[in-house]
Protein backbone atom coordinates (compact mmCIF):
# COMPACT_ATOMS: atom_id res chain seq x y z
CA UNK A 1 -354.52 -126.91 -160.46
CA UNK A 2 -356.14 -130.07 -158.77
CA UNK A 3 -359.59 -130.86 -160.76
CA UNK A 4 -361.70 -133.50 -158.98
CA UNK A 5 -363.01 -136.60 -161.06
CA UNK A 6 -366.82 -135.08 -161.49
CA UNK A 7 -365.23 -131.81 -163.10
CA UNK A 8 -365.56 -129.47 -160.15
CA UNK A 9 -363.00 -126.76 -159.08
CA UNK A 10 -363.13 -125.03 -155.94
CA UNK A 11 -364.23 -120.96 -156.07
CA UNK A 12 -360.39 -120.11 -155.68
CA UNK A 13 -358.87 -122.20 -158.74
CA UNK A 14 -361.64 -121.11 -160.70
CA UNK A 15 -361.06 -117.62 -160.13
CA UNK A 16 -357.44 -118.29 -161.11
CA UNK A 17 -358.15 -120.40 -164.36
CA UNK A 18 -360.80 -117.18 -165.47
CA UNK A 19 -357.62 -115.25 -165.21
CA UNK A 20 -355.13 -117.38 -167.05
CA UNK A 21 -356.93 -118.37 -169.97
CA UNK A 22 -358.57 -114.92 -170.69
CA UNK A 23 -355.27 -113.66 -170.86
CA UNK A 24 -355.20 -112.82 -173.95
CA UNK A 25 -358.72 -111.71 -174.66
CA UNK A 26 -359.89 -108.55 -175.87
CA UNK A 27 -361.73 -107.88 -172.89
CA UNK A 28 -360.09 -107.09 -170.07
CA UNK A 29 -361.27 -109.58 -167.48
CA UNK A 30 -361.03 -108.89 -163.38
CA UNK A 31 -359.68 -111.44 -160.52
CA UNK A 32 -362.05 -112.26 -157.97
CA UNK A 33 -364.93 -112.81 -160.40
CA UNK A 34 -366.68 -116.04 -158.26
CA UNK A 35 -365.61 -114.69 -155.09
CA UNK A 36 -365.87 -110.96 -154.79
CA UNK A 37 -369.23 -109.09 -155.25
CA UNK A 38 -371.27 -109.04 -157.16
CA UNK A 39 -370.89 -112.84 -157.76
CA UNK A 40 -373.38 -115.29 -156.29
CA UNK A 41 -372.28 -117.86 -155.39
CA UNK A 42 -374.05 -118.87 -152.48
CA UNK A 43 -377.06 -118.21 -154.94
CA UNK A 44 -376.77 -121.15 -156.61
CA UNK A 45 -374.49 -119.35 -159.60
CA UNK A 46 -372.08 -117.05 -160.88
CA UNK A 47 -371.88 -115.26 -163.83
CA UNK A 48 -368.57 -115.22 -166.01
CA UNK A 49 -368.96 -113.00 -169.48
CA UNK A 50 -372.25 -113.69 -170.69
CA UNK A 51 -372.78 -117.26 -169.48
CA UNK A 52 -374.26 -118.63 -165.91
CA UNK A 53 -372.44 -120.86 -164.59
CA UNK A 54 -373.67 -122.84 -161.79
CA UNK A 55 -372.19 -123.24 -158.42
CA UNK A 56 -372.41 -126.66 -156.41
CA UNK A 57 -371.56 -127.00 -152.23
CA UNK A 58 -369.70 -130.00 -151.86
CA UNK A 59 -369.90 -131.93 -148.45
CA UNK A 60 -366.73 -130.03 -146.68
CA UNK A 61 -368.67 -126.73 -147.37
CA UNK A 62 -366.68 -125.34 -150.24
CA UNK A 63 -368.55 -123.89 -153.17
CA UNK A 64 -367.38 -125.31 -156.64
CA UNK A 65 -367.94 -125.23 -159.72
CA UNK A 66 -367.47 -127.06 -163.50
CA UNK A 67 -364.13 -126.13 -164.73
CA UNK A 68 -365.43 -127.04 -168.36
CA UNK A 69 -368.30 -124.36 -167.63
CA UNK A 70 -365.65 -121.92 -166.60
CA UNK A 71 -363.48 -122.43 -169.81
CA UNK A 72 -366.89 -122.47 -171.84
CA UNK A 73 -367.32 -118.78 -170.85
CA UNK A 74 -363.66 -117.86 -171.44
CA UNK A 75 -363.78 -119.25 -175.14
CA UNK A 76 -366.90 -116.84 -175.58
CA UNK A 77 -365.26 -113.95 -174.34
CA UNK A 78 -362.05 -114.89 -176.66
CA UNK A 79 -364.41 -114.81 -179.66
CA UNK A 80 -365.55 -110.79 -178.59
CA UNK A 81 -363.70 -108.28 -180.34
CA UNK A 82 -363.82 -104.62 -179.07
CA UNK A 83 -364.04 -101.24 -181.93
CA UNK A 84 -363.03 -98.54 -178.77
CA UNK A 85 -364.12 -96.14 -181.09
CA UNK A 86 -367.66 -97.36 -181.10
CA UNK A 87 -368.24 -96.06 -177.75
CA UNK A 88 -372.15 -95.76 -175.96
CA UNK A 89 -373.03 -93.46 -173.37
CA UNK A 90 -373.94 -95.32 -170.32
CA UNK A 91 -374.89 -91.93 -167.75
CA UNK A 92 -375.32 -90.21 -166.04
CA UNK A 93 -379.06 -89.98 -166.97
CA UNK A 94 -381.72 -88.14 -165.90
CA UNK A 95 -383.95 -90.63 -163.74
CA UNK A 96 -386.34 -92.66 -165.67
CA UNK A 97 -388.67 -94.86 -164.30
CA UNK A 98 -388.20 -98.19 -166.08
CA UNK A 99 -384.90 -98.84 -166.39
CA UNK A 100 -384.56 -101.08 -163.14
CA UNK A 101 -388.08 -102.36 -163.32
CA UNK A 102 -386.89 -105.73 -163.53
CA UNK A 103 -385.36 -106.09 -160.09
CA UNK A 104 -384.91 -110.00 -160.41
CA UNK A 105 -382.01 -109.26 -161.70
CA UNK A 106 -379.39 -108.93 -158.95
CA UNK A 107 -376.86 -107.44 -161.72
CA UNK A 108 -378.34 -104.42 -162.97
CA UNK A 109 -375.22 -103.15 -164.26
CA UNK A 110 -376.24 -99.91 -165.81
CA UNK A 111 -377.30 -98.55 -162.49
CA UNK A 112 -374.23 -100.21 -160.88
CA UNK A 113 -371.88 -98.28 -163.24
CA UNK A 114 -373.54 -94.96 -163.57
CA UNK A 115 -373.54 -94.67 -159.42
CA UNK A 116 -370.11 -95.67 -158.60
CA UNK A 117 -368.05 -93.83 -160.68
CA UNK A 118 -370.07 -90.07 -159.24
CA UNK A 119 -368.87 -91.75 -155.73
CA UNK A 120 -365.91 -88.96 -154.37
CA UNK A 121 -362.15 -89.88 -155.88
CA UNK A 122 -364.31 -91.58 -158.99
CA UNK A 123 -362.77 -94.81 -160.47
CA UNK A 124 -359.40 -94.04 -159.07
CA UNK A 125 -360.62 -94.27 -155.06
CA UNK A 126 -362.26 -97.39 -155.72
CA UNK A 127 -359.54 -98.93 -157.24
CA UNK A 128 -357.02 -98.71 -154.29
CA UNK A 129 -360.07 -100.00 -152.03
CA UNK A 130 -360.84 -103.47 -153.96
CA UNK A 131 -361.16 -105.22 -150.51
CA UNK A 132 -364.32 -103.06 -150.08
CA UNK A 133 -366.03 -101.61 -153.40
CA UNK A 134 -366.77 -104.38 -156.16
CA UNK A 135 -364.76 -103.67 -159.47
CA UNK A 136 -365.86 -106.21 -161.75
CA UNK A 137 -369.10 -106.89 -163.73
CA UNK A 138 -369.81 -110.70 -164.63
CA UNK A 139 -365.69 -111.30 -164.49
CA UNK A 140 -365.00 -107.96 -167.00
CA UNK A 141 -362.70 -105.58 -165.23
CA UNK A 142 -364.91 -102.64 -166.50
CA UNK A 143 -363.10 -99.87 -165.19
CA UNK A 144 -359.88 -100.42 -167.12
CA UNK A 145 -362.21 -99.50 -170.86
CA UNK A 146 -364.43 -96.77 -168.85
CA UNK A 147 -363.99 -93.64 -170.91
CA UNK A 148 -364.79 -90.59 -169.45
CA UNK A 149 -366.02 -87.21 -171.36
CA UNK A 150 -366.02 -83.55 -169.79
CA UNK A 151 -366.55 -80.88 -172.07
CA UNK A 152 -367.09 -76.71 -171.04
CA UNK A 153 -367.04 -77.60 -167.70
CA UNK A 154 -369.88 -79.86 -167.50
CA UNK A 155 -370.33 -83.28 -165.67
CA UNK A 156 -368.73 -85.96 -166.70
CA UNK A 157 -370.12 -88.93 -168.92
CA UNK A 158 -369.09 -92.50 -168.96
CA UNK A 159 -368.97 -94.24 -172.09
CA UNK A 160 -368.02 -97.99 -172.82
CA UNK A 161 -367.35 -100.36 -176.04
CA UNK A 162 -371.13 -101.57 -177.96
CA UNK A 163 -369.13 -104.86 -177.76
CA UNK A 164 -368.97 -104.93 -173.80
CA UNK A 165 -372.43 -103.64 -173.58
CA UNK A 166 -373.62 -105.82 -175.26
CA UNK A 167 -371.67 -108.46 -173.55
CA UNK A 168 -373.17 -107.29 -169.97
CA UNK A 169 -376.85 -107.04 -171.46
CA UNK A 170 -376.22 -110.77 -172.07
CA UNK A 171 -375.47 -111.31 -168.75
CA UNK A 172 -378.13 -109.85 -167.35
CA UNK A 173 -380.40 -111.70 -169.67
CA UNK A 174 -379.12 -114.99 -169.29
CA UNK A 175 -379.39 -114.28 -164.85
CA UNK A 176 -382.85 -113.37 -165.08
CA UNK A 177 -383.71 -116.09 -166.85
CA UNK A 178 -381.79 -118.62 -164.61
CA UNK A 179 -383.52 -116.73 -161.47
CA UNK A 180 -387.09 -117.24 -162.90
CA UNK A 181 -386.08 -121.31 -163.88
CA UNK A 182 -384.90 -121.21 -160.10
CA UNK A 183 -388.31 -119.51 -158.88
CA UNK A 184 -390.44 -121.87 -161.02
CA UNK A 185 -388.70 -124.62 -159.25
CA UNK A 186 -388.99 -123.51 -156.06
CA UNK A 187 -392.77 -123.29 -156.66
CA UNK A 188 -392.98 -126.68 -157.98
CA UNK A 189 -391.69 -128.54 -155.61
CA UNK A 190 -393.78 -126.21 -152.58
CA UNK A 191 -396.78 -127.39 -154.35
CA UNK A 192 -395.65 -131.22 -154.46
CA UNK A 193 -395.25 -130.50 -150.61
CA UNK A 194 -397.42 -132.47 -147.74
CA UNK A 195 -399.49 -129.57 -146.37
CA UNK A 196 -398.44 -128.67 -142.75
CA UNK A 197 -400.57 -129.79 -139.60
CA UNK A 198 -403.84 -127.65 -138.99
CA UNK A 199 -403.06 -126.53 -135.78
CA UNK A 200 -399.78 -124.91 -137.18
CA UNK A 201 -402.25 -122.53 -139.13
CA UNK A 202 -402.57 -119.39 -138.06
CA UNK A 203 -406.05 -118.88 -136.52
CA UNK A 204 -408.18 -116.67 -137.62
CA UNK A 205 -408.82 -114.71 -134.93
CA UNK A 206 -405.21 -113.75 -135.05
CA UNK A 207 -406.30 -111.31 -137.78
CA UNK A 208 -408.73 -109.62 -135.79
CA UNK A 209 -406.45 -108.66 -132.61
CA UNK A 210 -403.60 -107.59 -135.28
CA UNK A 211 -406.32 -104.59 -136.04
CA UNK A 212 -405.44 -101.00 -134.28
CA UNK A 213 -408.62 -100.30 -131.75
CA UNK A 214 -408.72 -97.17 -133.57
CA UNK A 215 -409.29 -98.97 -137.13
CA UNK A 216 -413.13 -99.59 -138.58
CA UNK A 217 -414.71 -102.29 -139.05
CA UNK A 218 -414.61 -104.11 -142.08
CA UNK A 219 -418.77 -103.77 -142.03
CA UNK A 220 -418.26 -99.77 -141.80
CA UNK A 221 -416.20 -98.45 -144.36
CA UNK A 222 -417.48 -94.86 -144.80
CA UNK A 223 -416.41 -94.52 -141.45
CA UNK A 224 -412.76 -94.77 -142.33
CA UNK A 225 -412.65 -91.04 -144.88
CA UNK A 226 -413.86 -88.40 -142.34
CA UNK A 227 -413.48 -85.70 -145.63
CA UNK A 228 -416.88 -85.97 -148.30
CA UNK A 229 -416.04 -88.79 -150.48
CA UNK A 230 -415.51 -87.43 -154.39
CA UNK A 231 -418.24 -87.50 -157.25
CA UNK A 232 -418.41 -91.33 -158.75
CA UNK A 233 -417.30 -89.63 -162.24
CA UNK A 234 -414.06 -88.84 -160.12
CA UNK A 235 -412.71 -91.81 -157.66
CA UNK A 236 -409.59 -89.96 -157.32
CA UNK A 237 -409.21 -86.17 -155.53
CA UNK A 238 -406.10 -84.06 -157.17
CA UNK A 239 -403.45 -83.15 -154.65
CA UNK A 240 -401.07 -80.43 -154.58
CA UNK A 241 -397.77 -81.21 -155.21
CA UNK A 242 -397.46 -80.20 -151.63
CA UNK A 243 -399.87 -82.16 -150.38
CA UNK A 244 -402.83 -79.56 -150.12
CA UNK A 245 -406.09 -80.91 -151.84
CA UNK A 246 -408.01 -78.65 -154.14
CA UNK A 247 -411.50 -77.07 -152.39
CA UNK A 248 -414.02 -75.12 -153.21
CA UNK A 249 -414.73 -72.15 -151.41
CA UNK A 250 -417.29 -73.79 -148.85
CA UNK A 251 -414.30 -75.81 -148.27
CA UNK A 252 -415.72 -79.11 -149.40
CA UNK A 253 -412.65 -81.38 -152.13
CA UNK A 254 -413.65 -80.00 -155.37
CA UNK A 255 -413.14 -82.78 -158.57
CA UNK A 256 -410.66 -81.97 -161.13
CA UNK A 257 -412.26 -80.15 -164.05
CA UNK A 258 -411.30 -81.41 -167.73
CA UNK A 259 -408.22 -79.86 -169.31
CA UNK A 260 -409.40 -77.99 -172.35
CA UNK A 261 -406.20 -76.96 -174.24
CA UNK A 262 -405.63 -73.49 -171.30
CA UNK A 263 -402.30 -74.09 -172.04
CA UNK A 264 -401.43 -74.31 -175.77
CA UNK A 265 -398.68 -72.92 -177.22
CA UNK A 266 -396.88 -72.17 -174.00
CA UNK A 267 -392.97 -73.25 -173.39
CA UNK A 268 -392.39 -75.47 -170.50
CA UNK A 269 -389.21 -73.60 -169.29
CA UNK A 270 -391.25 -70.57 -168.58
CA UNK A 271 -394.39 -71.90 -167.20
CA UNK A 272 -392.74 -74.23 -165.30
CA UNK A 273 -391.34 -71.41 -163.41
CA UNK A 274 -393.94 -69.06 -162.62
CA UNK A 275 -395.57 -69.00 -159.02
CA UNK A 276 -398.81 -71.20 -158.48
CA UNK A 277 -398.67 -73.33 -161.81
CA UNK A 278 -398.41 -76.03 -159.14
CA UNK A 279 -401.46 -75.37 -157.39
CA UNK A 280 -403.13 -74.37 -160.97
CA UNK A 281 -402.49 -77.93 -162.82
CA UNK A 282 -404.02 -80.20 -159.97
CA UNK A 283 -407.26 -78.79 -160.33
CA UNK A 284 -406.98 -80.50 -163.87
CA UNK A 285 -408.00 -83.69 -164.84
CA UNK A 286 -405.72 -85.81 -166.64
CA UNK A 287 -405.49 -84.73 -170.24
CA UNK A 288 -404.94 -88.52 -171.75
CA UNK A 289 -406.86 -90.60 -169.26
CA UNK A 290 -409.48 -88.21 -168.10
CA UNK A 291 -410.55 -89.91 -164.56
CA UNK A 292 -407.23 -89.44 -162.65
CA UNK A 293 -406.29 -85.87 -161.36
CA UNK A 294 -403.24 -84.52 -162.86
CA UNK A 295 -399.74 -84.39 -161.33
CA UNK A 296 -397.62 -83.14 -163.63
CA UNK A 297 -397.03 -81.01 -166.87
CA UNK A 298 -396.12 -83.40 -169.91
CA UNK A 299 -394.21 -81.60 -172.44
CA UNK A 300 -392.19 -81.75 -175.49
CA UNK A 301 -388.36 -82.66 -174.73
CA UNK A 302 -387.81 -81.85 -178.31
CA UNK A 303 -389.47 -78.51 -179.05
CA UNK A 304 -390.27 -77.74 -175.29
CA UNK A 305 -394.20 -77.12 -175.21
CA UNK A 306 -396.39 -77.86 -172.73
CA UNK A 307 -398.52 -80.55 -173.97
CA UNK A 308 -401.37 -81.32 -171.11
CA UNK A 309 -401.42 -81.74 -167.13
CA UNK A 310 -401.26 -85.42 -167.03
CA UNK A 311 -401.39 -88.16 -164.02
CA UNK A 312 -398.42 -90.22 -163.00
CA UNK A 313 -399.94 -92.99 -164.53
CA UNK A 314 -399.74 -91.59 -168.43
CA UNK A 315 -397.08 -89.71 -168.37
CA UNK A 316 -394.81 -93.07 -167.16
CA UNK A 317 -396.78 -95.14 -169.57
CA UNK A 318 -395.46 -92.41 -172.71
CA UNK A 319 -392.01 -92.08 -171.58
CA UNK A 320 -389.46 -93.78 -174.04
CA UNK A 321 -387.55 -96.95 -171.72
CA UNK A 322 -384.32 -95.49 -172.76
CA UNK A 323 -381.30 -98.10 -172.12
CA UNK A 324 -379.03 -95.16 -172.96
CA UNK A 325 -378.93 -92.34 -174.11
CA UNK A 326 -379.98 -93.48 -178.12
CA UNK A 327 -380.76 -96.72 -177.53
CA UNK A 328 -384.53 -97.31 -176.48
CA UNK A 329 -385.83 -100.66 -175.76
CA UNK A 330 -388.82 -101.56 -177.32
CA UNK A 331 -391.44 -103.44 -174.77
CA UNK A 332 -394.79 -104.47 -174.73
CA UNK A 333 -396.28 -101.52 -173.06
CA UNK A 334 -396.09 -99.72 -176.70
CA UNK A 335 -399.02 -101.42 -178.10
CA UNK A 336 -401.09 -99.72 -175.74
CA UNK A 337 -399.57 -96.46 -177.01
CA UNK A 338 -399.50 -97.22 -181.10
CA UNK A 339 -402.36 -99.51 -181.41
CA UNK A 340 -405.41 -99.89 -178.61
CA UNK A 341 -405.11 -96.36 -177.55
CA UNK A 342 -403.58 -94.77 -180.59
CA UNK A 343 -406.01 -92.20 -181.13
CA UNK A 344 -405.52 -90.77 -177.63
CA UNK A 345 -402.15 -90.46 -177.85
CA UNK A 346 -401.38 -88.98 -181.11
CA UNK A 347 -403.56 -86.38 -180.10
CA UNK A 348 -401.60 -85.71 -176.85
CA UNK A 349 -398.27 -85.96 -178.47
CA UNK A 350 -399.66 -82.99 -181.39
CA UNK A 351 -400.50 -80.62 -178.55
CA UNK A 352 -397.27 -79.64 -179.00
CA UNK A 353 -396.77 -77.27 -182.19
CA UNK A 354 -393.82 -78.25 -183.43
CA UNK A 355 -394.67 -81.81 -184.03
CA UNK A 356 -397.65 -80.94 -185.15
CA UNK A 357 -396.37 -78.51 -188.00
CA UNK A 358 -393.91 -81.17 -188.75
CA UNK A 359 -396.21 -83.58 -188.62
CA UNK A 360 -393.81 -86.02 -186.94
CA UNK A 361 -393.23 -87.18 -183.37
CA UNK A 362 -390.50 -86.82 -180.78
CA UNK A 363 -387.08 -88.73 -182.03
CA UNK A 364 -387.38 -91.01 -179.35
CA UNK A 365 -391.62 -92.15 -180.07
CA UNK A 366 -390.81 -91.92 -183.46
CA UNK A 367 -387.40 -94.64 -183.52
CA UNK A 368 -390.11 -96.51 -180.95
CA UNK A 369 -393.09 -96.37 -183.54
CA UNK A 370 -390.74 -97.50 -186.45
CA UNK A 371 -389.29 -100.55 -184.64
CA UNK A 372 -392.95 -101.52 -182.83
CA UNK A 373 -395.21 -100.61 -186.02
CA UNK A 374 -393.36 -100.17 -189.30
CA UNK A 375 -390.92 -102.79 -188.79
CA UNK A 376 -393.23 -105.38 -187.23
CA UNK A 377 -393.24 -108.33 -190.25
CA UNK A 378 -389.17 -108.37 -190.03
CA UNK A 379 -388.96 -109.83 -186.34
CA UNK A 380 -388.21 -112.93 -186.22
CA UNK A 381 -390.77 -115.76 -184.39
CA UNK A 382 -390.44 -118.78 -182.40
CA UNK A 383 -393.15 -121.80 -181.73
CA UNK A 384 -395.38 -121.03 -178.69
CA UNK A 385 -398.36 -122.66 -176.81
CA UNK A 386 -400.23 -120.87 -178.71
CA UNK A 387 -399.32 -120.42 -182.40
CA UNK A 388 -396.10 -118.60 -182.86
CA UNK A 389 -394.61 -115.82 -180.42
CA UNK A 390 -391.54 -112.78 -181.41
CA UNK A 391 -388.86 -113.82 -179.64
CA UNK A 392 -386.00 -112.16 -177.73
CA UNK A 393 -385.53 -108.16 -177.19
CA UNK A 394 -386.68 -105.74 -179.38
CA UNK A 395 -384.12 -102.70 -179.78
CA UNK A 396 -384.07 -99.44 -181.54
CA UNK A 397 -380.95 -96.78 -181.78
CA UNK A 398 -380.18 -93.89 -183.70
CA UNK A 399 -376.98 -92.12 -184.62
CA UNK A 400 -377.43 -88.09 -185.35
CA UNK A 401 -380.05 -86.20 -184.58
CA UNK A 402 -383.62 -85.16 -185.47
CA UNK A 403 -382.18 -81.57 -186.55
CA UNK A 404 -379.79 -83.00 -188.75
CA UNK A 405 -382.00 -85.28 -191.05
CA UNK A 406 -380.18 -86.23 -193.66
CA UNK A 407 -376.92 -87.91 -191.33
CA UNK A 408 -379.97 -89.45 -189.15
CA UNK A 409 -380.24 -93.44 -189.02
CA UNK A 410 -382.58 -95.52 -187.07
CA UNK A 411 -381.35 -98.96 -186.56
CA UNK A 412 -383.89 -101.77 -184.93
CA UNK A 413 -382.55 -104.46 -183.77
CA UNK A 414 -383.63 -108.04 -181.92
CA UNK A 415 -381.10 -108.88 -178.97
CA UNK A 416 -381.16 -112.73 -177.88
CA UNK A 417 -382.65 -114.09 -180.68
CA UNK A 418 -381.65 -117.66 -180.96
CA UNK A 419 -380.94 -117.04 -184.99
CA UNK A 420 -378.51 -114.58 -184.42
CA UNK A 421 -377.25 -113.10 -180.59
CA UNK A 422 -377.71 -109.13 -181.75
CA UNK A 423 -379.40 -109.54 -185.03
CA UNK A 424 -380.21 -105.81 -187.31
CA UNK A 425 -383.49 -106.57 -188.49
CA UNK A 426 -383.73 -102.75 -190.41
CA UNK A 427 -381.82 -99.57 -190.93
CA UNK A 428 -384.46 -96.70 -191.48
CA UNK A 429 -383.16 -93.07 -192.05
CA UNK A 430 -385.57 -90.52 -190.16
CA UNK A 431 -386.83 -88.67 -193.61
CA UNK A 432 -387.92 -92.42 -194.80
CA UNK A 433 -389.18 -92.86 -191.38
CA UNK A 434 -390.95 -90.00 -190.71
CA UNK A 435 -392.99 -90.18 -193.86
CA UNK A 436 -393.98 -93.64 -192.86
CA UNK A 437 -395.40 -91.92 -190.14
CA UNK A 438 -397.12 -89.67 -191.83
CA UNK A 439 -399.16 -92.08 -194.43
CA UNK A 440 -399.97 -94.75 -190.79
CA UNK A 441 -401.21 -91.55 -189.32
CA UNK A 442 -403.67 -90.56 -191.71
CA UNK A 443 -404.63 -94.03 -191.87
CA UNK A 444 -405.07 -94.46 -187.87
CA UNK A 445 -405.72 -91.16 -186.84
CA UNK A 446 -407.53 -89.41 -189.75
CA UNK A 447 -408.78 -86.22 -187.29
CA UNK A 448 -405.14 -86.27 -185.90
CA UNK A 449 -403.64 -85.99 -189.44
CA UNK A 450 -405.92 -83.37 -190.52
CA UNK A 451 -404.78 -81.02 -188.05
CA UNK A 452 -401.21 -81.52 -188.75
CA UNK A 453 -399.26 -79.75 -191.31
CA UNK A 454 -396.47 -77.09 -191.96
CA UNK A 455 -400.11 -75.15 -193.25
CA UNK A 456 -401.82 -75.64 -189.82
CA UNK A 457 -399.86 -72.20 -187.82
CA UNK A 458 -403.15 -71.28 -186.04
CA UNK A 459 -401.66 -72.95 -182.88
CA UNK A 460 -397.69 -71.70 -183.42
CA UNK A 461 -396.98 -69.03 -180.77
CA UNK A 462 -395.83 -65.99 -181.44
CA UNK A 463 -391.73 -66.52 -180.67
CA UNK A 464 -390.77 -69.98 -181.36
CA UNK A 465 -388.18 -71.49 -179.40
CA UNK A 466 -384.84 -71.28 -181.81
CA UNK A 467 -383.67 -74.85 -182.44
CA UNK A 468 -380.69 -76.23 -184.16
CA UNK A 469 -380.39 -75.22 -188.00
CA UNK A 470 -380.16 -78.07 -190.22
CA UNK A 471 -377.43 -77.72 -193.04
CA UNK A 472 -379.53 -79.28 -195.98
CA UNK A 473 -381.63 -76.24 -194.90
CA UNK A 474 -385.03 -78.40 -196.23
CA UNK A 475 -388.19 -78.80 -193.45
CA UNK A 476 -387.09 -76.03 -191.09
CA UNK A 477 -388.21 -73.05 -192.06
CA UNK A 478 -391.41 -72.71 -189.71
CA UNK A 479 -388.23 -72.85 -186.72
């Protein structure tokens, strides 16, 4: 395999060195990695396990790249060692804004693996057409440790090793941060760029003939709504979900009134279903935010109430950002939802009964609040610009479930944290966890906490939607 003397290998040797010395690794690794999608090479890099490696073009216009990078990244896949028993669902999901927000990221495996493998043959098909569908993730032949789950009849779920995931979330990590160095550098040296020649500039009265006849003028803007503009108090009219605003009967946009608690107690399966709830809920105002009009009906995934009507806005800023199916990550955004809004939202999430008997929240908010709130002083910090910042990825999972208390542990967890790749900062079990809640709630949210309480049935409905029995047969009996 001819190496040149600065260390460079062309695309094709490299591919067949990543072969030959993870051989014996305990992932299985995929040929093609640098020159098959989804590598980049033309992008300035490729990505080989969970290392960038950089790509060069050398003056006959064949890509290369380091050979000692390449063997680098097959040493740190040698050192990965695979429990196929500790499998995590990877989809299909239900769609959840969130998960691709980050679309610097040109791998985005998750979404990459969940959509393939519903294409028609499945993994099989794809297989025999390598030439045209990619089959490898950052060098890992993923397909050959894809497990696949049908039970009764239903769909199919994928599942894959925690070691591998974890392996491809480091991937992912390390390319977006090479693609925003490569940005920042990009705008540095634009700024250290002569400006061009003034009469290159686009004149300004290129702007103005650009502008439809038909269009106002910028001096005229009334002129642009033909319809009554809404109330100041409501910026915003509420629109059907079929597009149909809601009027009053002189047929002028009526604002959307305040939501006060019509629908209490009700299950979401059933009023969900009944003709005209549609229409009904966008004459509300949003229950959380009060200024937007509603869109849609937030509710309970765990007891299934109908909390409030609720914009788009809110009821994307609540959702958990699930990475799978028990594994949430843990972002910024949940300040806003545990500590400068607080009040507003523990009050939306106990519209719904059951949590509020239980005084507890949703499984999902409740792993989120233990990893954001209660285990706050255990991540770890790094030296900022300005005093000391958390670093890397804060992660939450839970094995069991919220009906099964006893068997149920939370687990929070910092990815990429330069003390420790995956490092467990905490394992909580949910009855130690949910009476944490308990005591910050009644510290935070005092009015919140007073109406919550296995003695607070006033709001229970009559028939209570049956749930899972717990065996240790303790903190059920209201369901």
């Amino acid at each position: 395999m001819p190496s040149r003397t600065d260390g460079l290998i062309t695309l094709g040797a490299a591919d067949a060195l990543w072969v030959e010395v993870t051989a014996g690794s305990a992932v299985p690794t995929a040929s093609g990695a640098l020159t098959r999608p989804p590598a980049h090479p033309r992008a300035g890099y490729v990505l080989l396990g969970g290392r960038v490696v950089a790509t060069v073009r050398a003056s006959g216009g064949q890509w290369s790249v380091p050979e000692a990078e390449v063997r680098r990244a097959a040493a740190e896949l040698h050192a990965v060692r695979i429990d196929r028993q500790d499998l995590v669902r990877i989809g299909p999901f239900r769609a959840a804004p969130g998960q691709e927000r980050d679309e610097e990221t040109p791998l985005r495996w998750r979404r990459r693996l969940t959509e393939e493998p519903r294409e028609p043959g499945g993994p099989e098909r794809a297989a025999r057409c390598e030439a045209v569908r990619p089959y490898h993730l950052a060098g890992i032949d993923w397909r050959r440790i894809l497990v696949e789950r049908t039970r009764d009849g239903t769909r199919p779920t994928w599942w894959l090793p925690r070691a591998v995931v974890r392996l491809l979330d480091a991937a992912e990590h390390a390319e977006t941060r090479w693609v925003r160095a490569a940005r920042t550098r990009r705008a540095s040296a634009a700024a250290t760029e002569p400006p061009s020649h003034p009469r290159h500039a686009p004149e300004p009265s290129h702007h103005s003939q650009a502008r439809p006849r038909h269009a106002p003028e910028p001096s005229h803007p009334r002129q642009a709504r033909p319809r009554q503009a809404p109330e100041p108090s409501h910026p915003r009219q509420a629109p059907d979900t079929d597009g149909r605003r809601t009027t009053d009967p002189e047929g002028r946009t009526a604002p959307p009134r305040p939501y006060n608690g019509e629908l209490t107690g009700q299950v979401y399966s059933v009023l969900s279903r009944k003709p005209g709830t549609s229409r009904r809920m966008a004459g509300w105002a949003c229950a959380v935010c009060r200024t937007a009009p509603a869109a849609v009906l937030d509710h309970c995934h765990e007891h299934g109430y109908v909390r409030a009507p609720v914009c788009q806005s809110c009821n994307t800023q609540e959702r958990p950002d699930h990475l799978y199916s028990n594994d949430i990550r843990v972002a910024n955004r949940y300040t806003r939802l545990f500590h400068t809004d607080a009040d507003h939202w523990l009050r939306h999430w106990h519209r719904c009964p059951g949590c509020r008997a239980r005084t507890t929240l949703p499984l999902p908010h409740l792993a989120a609040w233990t990893a954001h709130t209660a285990c706050r002083s255990l991540r770890p910090t790094h030296p900022a610009s300005r005093g000391r910042a958390p670093c890397g990825v804060l992660r939450v999972s839970w094995t069991g479930s919220q009906n099964a208390p006893r068997s149920c542990l939370l687990t929070v967890a910092v990815d990429f944290c330069p003390s420790g790749e995956h490092r467990v900062l905490a394992r909580v079990p949910y009855r130690e966890a949910a009476e944490r809640f308990r005591v910050w709630l009644a510290e935070t949210a005092p009015a919140v906490a007073a109406a919550a309480g296995p003695d607070r049935l006033d709001g229970l409905p009559a028939e209570i939607r049956p749930v899972i029995a717990d065996t240790s047969g303790e903190g059920l009996a209201l369901f």
